[in-house]
PDB file of N, CA and C in Angstrom:
ATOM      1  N   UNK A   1       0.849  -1.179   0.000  1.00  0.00           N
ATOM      2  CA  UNK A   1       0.000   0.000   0.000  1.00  0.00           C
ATOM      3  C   UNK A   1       0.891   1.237   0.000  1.00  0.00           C
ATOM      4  N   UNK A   2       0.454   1.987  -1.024  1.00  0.00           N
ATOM      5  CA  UNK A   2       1.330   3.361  -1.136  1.00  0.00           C
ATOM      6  C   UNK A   2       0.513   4.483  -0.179  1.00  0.00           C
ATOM      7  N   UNK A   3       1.492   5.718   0.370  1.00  0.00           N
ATOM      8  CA  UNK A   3       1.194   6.758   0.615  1.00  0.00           C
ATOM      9  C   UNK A   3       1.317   7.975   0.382  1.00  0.00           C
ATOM     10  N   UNK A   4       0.050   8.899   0.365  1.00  0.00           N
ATOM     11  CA  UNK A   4       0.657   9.962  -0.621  1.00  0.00           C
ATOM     12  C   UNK A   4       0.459  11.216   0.382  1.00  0.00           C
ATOM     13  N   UNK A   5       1.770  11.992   0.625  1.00  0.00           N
ATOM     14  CA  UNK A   5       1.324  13.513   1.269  1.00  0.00           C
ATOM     15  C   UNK A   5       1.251  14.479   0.676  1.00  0.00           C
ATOM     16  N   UNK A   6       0.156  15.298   0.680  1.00  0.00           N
ATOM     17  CA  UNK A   6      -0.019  16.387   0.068  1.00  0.00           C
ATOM     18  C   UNK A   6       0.478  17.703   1.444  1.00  0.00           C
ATOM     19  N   UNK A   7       0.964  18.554   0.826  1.00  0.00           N
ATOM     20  CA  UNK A   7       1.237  19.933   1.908  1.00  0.00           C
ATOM     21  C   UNK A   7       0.208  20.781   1.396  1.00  0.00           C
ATOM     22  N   UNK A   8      -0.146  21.396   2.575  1.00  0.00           N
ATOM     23  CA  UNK A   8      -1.412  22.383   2.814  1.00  0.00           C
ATOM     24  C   UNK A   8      -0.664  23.793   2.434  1.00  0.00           C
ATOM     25  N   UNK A   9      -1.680  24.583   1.680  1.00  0.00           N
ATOM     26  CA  UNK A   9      -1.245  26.425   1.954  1.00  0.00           C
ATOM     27  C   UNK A   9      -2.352  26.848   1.860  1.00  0.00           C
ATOM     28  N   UNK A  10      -2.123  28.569   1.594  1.00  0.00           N
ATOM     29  CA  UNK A  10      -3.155  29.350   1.442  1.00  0.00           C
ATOM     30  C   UNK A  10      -3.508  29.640  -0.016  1.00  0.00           C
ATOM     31  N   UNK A  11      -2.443  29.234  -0.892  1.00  0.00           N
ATOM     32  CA  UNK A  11      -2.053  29.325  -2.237  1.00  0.00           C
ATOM     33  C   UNK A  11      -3.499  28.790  -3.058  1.00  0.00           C
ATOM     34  N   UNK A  12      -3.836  29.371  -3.915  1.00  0.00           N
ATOM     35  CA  UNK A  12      -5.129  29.348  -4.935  1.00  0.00           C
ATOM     36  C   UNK A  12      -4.586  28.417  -5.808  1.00  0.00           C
ATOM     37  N   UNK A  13      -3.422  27.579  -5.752  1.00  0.00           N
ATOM     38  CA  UNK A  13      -3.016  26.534  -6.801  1.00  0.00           C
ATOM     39  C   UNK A  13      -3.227  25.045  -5.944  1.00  0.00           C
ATOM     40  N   UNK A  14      -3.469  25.458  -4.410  1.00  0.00           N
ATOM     41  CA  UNK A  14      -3.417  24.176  -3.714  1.00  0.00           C
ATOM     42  C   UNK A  14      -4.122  23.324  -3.492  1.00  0.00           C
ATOM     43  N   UNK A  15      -5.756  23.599  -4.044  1.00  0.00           N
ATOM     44  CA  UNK A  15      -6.603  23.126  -4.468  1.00  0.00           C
ATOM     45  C   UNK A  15      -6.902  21.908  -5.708  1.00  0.00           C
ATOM     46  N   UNK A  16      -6.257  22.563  -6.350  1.00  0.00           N
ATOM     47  CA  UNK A  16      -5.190  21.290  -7.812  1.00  0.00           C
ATOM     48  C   UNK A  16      -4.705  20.235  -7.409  1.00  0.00           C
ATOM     49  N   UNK A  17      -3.242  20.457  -6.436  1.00  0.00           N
ATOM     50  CA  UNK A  17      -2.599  19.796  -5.662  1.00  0.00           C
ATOM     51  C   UNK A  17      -3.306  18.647  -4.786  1.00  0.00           C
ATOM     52  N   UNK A  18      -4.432  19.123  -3.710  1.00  0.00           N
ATOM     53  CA  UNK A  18      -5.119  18.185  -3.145  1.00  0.00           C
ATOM     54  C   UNK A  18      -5.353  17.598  -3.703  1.00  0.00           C
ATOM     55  N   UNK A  19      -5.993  17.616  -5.002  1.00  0.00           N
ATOM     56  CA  UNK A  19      -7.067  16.839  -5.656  1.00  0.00           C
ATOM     57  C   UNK A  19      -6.359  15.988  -6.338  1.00  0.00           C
ATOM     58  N   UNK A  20      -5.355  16.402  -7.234  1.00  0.00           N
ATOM     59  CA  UNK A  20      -4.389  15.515  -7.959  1.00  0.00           C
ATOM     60  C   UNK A  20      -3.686  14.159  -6.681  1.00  0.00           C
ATOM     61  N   UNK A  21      -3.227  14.397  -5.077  1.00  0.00           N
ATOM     62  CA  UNK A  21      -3.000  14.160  -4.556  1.00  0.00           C
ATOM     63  C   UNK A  21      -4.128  12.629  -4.288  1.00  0.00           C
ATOM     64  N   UNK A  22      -4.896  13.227  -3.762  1.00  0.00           N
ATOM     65  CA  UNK A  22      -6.313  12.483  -3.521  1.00  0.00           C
ATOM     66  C   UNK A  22      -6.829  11.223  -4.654  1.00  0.00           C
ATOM     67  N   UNK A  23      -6.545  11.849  -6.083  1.00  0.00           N
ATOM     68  CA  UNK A  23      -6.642  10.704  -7.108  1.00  0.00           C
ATOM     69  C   UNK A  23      -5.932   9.649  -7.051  1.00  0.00           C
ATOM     70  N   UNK A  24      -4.558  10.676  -6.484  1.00  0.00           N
ATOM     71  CA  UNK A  24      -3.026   8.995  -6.807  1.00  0.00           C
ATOM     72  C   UNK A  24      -3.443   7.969  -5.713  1.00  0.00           C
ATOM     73  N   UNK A  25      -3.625   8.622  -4.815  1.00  0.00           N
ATOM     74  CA  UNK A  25      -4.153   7.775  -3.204  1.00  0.00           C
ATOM     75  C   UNK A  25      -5.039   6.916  -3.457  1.00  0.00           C
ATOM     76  N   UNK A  26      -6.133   7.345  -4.263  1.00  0.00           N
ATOM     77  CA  UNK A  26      -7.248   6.376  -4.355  1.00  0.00           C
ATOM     78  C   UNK A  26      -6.830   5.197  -5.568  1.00  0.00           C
ATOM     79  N   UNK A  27      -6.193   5.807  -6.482  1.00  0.00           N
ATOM     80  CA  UNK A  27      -5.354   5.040  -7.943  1.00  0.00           C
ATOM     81  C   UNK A  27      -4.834   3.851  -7.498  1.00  0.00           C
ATOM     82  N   UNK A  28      -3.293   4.056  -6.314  1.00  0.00           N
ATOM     83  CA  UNK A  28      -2.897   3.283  -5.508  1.00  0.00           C
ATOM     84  C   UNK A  28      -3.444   2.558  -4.440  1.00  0.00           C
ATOM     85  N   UNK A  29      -4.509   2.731  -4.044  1.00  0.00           N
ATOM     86  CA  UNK A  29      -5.140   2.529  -2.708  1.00  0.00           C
ATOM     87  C   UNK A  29      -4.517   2.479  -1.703  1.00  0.00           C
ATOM     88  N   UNK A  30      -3.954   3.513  -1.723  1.00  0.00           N
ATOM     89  CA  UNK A  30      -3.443   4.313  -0.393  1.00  0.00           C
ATOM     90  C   UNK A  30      -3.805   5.391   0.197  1.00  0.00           C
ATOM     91  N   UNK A  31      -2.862   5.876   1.257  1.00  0.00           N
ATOM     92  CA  UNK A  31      -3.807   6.219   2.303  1.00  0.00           C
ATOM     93  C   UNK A  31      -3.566   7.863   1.775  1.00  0.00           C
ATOM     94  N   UNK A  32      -4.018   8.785   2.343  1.00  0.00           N
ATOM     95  CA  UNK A  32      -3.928  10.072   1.833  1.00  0.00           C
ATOM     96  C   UNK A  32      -3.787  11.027   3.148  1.00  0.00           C
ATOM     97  N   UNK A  33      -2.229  11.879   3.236  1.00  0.00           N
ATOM     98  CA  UNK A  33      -2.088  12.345   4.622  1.00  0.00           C
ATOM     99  C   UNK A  33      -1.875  14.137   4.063  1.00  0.00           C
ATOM    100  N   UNK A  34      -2.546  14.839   5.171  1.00  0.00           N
ATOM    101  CA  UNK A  34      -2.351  15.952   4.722  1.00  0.00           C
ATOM    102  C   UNK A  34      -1.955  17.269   5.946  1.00  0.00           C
ATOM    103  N   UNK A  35      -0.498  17.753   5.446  1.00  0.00           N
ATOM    104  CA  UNK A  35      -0.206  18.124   5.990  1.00  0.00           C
ATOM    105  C   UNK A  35       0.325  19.724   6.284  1.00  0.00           C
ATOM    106  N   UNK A  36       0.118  20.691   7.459  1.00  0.00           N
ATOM    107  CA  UNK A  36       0.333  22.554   7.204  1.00  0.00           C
ATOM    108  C   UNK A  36       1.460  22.710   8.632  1.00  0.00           C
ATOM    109  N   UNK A  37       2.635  23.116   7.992  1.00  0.00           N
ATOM    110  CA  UNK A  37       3.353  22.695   8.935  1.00  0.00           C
ATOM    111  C   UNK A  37       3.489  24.929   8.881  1.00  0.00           C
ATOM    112  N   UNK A  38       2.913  25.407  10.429  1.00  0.00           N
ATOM    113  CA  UNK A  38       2.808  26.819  10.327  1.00  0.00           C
ATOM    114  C   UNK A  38       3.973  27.457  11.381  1.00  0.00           C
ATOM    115  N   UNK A  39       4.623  28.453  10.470  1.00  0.00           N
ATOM    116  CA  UNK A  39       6.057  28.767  10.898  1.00  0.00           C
ATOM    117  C   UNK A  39       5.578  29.357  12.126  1.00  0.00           C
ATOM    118  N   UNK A  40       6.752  29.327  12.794  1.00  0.00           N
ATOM    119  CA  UNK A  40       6.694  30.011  14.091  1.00  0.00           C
ATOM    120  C   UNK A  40       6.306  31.777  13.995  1.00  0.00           C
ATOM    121  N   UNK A  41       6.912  32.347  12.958  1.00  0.00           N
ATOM    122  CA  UNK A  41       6.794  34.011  12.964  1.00  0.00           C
ATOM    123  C   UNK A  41       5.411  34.126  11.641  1.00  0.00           C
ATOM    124  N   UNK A  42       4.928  33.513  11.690  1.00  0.00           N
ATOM    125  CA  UNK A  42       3.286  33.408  10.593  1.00  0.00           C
ATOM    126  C   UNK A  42       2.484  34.638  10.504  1.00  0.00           C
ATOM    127  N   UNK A  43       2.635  35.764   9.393  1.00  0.00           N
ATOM    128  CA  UNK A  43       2.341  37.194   8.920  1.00  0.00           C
ATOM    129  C   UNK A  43       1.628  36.619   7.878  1.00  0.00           C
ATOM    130  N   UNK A  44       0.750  36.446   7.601  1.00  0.00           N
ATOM    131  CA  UNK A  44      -0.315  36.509   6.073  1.00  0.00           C
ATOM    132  C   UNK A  44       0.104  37.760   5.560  1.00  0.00           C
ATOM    133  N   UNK A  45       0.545  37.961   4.339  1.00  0.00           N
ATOM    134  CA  UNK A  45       0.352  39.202   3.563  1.00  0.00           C
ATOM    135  C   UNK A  45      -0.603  39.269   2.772  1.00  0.00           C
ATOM    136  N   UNK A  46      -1.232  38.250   2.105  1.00  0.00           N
ATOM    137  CA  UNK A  46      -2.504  37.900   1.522  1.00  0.00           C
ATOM    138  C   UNK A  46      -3.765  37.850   2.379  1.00  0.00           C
ATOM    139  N   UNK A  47      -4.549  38.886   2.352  1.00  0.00           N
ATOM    140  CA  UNK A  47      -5.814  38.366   3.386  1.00  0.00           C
ATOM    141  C   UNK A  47      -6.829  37.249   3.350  1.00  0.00           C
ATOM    142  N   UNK A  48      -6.733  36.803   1.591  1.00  0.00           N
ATOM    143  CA  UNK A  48      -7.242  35.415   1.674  1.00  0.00           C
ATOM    144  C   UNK A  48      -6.505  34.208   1.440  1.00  0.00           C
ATOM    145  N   UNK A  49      -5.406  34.508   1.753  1.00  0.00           N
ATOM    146  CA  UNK A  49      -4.933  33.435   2.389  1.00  0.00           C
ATOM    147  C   UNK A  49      -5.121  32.638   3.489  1.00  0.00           C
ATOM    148  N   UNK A  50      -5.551  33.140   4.595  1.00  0.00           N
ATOM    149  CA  UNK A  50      -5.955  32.434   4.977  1.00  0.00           C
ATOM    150  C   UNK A  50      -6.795  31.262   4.995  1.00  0.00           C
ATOM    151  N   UNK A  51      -7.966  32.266   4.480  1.00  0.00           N
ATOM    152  CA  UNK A  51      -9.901  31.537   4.399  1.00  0.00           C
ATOM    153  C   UNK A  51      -9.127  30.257   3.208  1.00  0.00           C
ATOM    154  N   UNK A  52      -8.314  30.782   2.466  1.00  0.00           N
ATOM    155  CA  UNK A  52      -8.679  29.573   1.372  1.00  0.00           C
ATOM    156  C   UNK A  52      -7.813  28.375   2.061  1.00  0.00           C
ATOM    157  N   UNK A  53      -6.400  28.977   2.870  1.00  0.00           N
ATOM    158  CA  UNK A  53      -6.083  27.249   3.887  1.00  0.00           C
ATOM    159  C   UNK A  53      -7.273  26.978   4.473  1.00  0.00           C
ATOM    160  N   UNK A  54      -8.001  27.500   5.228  1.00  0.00           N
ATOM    161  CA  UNK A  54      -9.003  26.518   6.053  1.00  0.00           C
ATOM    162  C   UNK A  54      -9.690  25.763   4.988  1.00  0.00           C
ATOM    163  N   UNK A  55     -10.059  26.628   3.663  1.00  0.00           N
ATOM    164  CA  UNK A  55     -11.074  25.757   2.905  1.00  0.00           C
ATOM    165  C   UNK A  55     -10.303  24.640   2.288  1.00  0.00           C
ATOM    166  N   UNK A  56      -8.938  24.701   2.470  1.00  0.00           N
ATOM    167  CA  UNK A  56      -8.283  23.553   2.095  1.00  0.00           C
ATOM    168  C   UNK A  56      -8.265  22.459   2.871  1.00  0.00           C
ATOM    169  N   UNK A  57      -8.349  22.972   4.055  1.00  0.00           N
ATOM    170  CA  UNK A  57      -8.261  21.712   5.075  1.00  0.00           C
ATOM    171  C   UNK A  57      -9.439  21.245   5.013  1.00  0.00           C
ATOM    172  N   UNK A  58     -10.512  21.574   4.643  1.00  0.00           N
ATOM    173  CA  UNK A  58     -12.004  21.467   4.896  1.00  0.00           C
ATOM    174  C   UNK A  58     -12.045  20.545   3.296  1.00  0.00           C
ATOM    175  N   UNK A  59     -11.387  21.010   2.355  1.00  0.00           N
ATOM    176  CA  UNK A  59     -11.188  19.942   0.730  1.00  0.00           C
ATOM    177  C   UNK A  59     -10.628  18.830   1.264  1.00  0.00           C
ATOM    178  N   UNK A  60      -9.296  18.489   2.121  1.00  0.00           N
ATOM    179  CA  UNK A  60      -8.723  17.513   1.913  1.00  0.00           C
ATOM    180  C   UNK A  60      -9.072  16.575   2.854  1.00  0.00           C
ATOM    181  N   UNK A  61      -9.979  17.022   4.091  1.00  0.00           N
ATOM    182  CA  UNK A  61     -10.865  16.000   4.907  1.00  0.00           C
ATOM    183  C   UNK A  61     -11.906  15.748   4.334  1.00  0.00           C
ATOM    184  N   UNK A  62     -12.551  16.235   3.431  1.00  0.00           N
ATOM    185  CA  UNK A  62     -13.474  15.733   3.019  1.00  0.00           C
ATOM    186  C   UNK A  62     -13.585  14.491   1.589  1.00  0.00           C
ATOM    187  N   UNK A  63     -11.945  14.677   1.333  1.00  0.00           N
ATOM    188  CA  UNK A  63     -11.282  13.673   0.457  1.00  0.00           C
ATOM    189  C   UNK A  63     -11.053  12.668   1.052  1.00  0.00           C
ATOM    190  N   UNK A  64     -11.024  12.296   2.290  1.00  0.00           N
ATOM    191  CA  UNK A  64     -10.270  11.807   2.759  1.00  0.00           C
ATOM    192  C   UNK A  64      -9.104  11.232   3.711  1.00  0.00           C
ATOM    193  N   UNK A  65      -8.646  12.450   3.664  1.00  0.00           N
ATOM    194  CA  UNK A  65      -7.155  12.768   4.283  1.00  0.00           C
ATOM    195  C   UNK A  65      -7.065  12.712   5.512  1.00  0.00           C
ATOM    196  N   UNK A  66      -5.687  12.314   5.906  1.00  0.00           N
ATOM    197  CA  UNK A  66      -6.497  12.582   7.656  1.00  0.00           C
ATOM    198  C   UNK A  66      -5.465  13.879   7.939  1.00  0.00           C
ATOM    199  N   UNK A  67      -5.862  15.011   8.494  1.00  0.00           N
ATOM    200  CA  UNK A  67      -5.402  16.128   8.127  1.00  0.00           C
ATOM    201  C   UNK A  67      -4.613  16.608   9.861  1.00  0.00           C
ATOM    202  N   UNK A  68      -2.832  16.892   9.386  1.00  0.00           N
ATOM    203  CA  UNK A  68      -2.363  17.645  10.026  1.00  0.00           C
ATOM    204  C   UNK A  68      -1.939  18.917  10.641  1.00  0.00           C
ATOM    205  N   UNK A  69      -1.847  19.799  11.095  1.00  0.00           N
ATOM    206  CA  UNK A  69      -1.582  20.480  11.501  1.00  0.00           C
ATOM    207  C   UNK A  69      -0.947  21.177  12.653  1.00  0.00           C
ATOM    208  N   UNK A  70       0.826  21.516  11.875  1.00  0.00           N
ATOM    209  CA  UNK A  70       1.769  21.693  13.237  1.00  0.00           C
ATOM    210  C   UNK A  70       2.466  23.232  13.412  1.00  0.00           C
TER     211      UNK A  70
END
């Protein structure tokens, strides 16, 4: 059984990423881990950056994933 990690952002491309992520997992039948590893000094300069990580985390549990966050 393969495993596939996808990394979490706020990035409007990371949505792609999950999903492409999520296919190989299911392709392979493996497991699908997802992970936002948030720096210690964490400044958004993007204000939707944020909303769109949560809605990412909210895409890749609902794929599936069992979703990290450190």
């Amino acid at each position: 059984m393969e495993g596939i990690l996808v990394c979490l952002s706020g990035a409007p491309s990371n949505v792609r990423v999950i999903k492409a992520a999520a296919k190989m997992a299911e392709a392979y039948g493996g497991n699908l881990t997802a992970l936002y590893v948030e720096p210690p000094d964490f400044h958004e300069h993007d204000p939707g950056a944020k909303s769109r990580l949560e809605e990412n985390f909210r895409l890749a549990h609902r794929l599936g994933a069992k979703v990290t966050r450190l």
